[in-house]
PDB file of N, CA and C in Angstrom:
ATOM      1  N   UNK A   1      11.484 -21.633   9.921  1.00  0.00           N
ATOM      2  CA  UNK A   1      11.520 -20.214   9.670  1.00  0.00           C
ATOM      3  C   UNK A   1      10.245 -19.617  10.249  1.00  0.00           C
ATOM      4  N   UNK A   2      10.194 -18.412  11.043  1.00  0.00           N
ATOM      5  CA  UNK A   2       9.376 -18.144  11.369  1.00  0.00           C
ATOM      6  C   UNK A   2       8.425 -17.582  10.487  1.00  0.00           C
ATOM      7  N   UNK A   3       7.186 -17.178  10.999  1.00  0.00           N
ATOM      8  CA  UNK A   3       6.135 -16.015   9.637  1.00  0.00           C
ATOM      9  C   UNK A   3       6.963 -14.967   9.465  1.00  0.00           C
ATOM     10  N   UNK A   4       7.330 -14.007  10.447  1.00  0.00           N
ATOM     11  CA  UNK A   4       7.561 -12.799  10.302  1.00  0.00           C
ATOM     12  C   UNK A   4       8.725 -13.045   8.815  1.00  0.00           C
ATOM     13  N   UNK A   5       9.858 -13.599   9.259  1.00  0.00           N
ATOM     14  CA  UNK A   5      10.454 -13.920   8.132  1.00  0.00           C
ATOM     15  C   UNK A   5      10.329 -14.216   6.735  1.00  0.00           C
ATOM     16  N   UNK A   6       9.041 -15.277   6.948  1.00  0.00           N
ATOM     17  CA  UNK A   6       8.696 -15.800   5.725  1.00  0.00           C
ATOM     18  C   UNK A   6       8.193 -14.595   4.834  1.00  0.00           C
ATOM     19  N   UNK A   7       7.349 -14.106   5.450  1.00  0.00           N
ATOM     20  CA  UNK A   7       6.140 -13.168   5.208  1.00  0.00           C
ATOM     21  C   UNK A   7       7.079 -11.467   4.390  1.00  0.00           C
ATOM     22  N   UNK A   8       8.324 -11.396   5.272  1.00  0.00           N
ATOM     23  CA  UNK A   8       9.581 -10.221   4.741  1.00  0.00           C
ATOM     24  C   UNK A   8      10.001 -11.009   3.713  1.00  0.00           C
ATOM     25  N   UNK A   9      10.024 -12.134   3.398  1.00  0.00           N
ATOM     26  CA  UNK A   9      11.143 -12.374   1.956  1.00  0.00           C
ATOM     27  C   UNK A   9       9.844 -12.504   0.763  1.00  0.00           C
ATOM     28  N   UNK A  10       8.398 -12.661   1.373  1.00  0.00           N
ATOM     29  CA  UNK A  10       7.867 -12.793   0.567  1.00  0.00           C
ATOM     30  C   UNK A  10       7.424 -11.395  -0.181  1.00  0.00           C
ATOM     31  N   UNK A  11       7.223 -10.250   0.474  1.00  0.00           N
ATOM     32  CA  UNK A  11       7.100  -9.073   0.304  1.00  0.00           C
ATOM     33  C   UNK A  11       8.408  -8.611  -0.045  1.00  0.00           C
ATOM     34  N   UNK A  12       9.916  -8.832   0.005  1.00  0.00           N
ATOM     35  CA  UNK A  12      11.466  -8.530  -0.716  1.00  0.00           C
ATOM     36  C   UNK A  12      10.721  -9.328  -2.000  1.00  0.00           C
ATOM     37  N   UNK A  13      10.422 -10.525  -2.491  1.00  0.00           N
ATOM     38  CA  UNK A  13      10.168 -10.749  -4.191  1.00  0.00           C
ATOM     39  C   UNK A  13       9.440 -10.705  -4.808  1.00  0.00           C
ATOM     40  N   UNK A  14       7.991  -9.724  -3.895  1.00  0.00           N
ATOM     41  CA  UNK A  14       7.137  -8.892  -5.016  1.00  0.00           C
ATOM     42  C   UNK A  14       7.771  -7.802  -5.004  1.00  0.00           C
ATOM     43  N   UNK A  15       8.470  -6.911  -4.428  1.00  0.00           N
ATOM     44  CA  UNK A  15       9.000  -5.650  -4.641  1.00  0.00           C
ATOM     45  C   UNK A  15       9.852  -6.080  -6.137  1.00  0.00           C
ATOM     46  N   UNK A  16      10.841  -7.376  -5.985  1.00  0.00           N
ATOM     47  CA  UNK A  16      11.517  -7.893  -7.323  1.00  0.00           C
ATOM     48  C   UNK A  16      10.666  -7.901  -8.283  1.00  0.00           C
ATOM     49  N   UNK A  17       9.563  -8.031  -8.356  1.00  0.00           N
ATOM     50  CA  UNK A  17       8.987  -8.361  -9.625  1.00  0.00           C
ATOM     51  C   UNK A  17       8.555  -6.759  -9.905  1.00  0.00           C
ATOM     52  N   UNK A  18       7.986  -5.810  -9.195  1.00  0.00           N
ATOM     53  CA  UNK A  18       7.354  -4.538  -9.488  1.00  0.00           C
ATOM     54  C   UNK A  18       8.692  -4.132  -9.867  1.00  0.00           C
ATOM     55  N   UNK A  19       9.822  -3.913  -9.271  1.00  0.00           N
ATOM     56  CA  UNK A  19      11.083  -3.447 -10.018  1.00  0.00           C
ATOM     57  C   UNK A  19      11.276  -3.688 -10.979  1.00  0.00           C
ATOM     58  N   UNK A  20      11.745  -5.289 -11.220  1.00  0.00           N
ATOM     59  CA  UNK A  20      11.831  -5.474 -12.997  1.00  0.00           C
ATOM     60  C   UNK A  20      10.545  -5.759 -13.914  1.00  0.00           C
ATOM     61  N   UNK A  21       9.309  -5.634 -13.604  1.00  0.00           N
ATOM     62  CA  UNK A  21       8.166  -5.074 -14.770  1.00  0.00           C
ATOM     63  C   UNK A  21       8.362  -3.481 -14.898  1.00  0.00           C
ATOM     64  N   UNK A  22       7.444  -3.675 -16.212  1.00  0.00           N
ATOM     65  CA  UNK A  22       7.622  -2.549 -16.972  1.00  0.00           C
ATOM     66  C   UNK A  22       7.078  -1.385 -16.053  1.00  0.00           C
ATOM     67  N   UNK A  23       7.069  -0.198 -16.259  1.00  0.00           N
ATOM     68  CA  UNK A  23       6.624   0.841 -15.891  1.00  0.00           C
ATOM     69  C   UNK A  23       5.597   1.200 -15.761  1.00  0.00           C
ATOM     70  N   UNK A  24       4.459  -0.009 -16.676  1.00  0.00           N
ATOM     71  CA  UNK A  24       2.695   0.361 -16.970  1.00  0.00           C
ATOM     72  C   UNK A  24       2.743  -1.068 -16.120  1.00  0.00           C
ATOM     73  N   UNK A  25       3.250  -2.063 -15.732  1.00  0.00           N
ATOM     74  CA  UNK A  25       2.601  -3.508 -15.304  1.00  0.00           C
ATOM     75  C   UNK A  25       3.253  -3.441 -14.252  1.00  0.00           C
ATOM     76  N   UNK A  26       1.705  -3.736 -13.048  1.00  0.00           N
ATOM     77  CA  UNK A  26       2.210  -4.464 -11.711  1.00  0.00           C
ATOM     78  C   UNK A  26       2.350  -5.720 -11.544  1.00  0.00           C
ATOM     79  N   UNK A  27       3.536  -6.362 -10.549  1.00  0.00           N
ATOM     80  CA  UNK A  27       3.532  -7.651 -10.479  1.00  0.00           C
ATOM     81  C   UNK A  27       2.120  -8.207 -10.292  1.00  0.00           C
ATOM     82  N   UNK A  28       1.832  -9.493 -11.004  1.00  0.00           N
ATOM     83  CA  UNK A  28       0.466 -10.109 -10.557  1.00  0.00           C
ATOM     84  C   UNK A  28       0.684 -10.829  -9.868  1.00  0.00           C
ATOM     85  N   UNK A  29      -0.313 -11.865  -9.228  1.00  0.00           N
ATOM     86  CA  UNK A  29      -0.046 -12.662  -8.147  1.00  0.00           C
ATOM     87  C   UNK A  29       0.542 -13.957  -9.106  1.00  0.00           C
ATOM     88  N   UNK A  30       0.337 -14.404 -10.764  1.00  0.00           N
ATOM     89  CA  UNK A  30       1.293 -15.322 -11.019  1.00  0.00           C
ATOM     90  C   UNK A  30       2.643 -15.030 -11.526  1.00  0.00           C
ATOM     91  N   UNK A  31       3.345 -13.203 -10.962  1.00  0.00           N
ATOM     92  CA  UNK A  31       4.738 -13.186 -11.431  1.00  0.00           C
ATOM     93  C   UNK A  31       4.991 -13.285 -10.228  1.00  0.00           C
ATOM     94  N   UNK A  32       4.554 -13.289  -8.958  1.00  0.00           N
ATOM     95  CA  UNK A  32       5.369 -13.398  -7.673  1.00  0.00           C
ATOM     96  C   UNK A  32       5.280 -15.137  -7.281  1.00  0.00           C
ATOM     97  N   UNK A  33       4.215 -15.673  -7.985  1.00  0.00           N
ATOM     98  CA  UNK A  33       4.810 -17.169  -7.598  1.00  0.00           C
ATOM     99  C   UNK A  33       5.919 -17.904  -8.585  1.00  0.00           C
ATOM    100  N   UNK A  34       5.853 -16.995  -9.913  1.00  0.00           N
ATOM    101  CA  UNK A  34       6.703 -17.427 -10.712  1.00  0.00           C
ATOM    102  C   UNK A  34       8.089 -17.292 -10.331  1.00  0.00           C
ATOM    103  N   UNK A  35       8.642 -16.465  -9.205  1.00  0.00           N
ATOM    104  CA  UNK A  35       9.775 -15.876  -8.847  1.00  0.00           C
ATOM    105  C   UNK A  35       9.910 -16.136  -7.692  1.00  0.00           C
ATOM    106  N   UNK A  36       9.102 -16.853  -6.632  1.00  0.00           N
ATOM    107  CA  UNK A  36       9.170 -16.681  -4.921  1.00  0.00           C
ATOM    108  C   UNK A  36      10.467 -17.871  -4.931  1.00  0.00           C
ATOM    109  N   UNK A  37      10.183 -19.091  -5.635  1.00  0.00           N
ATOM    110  CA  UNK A  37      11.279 -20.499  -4.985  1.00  0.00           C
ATOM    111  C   UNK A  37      12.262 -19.868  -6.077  1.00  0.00           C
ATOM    112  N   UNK A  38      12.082 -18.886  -6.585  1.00  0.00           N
ATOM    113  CA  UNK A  38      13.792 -18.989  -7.507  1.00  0.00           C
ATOM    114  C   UNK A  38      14.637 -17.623  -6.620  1.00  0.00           C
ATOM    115  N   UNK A  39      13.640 -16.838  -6.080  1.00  0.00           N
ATOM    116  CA  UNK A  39      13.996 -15.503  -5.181  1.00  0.00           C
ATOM    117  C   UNK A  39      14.879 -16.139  -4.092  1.00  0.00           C
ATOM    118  N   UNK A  40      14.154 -16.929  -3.481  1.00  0.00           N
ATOM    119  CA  UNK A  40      14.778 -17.924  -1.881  1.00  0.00           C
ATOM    120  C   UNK A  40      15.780 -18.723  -2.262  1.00  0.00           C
ATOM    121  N   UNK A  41      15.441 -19.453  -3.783  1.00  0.00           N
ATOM    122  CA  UNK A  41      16.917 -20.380  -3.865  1.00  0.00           C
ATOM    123  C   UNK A  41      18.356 -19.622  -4.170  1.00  0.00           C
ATOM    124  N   UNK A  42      18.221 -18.085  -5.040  1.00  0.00           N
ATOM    125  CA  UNK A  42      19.298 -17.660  -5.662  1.00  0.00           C
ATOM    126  C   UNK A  42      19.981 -16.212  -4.683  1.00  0.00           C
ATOM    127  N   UNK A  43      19.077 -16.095  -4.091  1.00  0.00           N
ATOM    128  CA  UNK A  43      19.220 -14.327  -3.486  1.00  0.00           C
ATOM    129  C   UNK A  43      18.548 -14.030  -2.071  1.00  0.00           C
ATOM    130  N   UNK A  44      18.459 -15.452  -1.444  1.00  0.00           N
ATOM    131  CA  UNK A  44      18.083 -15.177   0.127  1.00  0.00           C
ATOM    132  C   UNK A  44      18.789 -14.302   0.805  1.00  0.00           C
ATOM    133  N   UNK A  45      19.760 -14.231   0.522  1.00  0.00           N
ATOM    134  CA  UNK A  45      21.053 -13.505   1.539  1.00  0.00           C
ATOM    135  C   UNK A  45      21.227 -12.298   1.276  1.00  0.00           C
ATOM    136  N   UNK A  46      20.388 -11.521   0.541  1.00  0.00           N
ATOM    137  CA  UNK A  46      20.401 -10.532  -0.002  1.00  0.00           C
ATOM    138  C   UNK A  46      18.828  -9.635   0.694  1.00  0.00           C
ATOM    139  N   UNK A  47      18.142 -10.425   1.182  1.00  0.00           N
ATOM    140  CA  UNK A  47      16.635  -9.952   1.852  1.00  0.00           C
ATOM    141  C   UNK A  47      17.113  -8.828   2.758  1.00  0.00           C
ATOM    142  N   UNK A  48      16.588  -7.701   2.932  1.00  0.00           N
ATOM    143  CA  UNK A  48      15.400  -7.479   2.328  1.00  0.00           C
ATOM    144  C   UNK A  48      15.939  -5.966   1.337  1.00  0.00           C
ATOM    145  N   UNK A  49      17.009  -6.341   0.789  1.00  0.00           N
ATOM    146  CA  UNK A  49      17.360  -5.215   0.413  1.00  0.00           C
ATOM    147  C   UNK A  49      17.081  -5.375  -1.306  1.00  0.00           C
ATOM    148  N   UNK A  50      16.190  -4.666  -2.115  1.00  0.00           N
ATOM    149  CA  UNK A  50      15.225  -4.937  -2.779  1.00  0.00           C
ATOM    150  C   UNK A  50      16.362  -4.336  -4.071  1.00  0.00           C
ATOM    151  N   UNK A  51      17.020  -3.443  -4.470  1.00  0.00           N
ATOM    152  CA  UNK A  51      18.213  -3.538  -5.159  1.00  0.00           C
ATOM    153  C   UNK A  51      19.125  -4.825  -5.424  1.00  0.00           C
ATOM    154  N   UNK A  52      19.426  -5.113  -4.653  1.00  0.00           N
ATOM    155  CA  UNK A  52      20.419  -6.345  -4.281  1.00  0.00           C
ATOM    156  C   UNK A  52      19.908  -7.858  -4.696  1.00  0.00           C
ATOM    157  N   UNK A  53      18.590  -8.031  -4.338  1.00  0.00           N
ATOM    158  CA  UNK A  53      17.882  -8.916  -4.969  1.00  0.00           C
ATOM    159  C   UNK A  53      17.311  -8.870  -6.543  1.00  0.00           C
ATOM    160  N   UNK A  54      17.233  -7.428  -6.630  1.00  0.00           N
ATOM    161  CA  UNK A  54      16.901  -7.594  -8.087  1.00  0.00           C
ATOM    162  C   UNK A  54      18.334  -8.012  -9.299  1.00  0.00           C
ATOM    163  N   UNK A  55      19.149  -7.193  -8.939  1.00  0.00           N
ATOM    164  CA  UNK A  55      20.723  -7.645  -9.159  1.00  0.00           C
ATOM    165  C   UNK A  55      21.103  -8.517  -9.108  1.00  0.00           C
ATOM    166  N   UNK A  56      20.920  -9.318  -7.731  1.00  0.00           N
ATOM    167  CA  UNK A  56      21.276 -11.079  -8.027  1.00  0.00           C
ATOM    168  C   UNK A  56      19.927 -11.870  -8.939  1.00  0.00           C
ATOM    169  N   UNK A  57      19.080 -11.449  -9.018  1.00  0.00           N
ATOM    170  CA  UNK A  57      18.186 -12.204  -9.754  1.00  0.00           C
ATOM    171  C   UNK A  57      18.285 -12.495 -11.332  1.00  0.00           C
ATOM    172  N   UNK A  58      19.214 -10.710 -11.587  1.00  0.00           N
ATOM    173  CA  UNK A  58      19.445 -10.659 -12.970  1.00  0.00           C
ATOM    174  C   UNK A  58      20.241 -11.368 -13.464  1.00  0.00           C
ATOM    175  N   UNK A  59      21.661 -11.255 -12.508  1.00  0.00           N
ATOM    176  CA  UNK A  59      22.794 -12.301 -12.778  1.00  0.00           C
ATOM    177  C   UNK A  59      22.601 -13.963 -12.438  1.00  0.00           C
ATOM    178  N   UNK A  60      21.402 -14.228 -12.282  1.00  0.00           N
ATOM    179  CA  UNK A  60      20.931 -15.520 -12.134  1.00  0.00           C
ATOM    180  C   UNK A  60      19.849 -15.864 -13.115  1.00  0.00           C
ATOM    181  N   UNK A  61      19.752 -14.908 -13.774  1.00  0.00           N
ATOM    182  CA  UNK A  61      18.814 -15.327 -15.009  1.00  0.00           C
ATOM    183  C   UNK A  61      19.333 -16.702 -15.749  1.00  0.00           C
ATOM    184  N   UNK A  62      20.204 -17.009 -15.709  1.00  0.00           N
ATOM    185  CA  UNK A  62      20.546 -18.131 -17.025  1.00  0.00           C
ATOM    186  C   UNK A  62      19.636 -19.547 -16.497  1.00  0.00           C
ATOM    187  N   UNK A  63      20.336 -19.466 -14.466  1.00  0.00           N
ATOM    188  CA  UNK A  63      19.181 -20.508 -13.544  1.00  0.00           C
ATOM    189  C   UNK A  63      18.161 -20.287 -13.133  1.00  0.00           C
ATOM    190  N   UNK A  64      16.962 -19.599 -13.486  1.00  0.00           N
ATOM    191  CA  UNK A  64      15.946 -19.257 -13.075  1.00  0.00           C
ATOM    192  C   UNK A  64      15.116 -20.399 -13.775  1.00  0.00           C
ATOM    193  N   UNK A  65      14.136 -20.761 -13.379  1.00  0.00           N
ATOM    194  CA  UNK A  65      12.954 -21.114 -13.976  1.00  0.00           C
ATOM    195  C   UNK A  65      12.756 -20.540 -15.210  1.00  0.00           C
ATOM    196  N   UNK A  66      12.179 -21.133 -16.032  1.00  0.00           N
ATOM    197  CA  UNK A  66      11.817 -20.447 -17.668  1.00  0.00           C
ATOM    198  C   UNK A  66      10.256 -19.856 -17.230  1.00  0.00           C
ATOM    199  N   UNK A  67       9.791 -20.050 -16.140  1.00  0.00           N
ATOM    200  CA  UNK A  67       8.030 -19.293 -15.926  1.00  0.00           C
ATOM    201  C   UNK A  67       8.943 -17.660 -15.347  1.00  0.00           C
ATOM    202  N   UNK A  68       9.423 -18.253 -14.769  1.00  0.00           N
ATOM    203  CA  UNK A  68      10.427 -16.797 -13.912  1.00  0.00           C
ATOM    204  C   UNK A  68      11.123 -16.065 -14.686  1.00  0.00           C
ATOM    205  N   UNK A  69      12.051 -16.516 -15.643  1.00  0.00           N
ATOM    206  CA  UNK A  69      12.993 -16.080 -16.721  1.00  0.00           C
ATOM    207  C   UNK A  69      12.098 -14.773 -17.395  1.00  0.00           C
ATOM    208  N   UNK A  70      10.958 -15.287 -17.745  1.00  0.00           N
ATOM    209  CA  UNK A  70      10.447 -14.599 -19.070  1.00  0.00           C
ATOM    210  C   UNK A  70      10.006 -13.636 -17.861  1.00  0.00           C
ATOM    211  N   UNK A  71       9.507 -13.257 -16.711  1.00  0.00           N
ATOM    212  CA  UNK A  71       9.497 -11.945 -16.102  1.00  0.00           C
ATOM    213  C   UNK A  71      10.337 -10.501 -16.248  1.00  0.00           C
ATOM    214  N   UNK A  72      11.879 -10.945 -16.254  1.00  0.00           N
ATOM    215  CA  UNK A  72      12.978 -11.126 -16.677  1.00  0.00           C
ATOM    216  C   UNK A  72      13.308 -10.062 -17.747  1.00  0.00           C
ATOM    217  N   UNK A  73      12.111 -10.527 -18.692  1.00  0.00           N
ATOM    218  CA  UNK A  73      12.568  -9.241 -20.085  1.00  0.00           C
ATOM    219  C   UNK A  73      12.058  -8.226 -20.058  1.00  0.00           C
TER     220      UNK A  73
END
């Protein structure tokens, strides 16, 4: 995979995390590692459209990581 790529899906699952935190909390740098290998394993195909990923992420909550999950609420 190239950077450019890497570097767009990595910036599509911090946008995921600033979407689903709260309204006062920005993603930190340990909710975007908590979410990067569960972002790529569940909702690659969905990059870079930052709706779409948050949506599949939700409906993939049950398989997420439990560090990732609890982002989640």
């Amino acid at each position: 995979m190239n950077d450019h790529v890497t570097k767009t899906i990595f910036a599509c699952c911090t946008l995921v995390l600033f979407a689903s935190a709260s309204a006062h909390a920005a993603g930190t740098p340990e909710q975007r590692r908590a979410c990067r290998k569960d972002a790529m394993t569940f909702c690659r195909e969905f990059v870079p459209n930052v709706k779409k990923i948050t949506a599949c992420m939700e409906a993939n909550k049950a398989k997420l990581s439990p560090v990732c999950r609890t982002q989640f609420k």
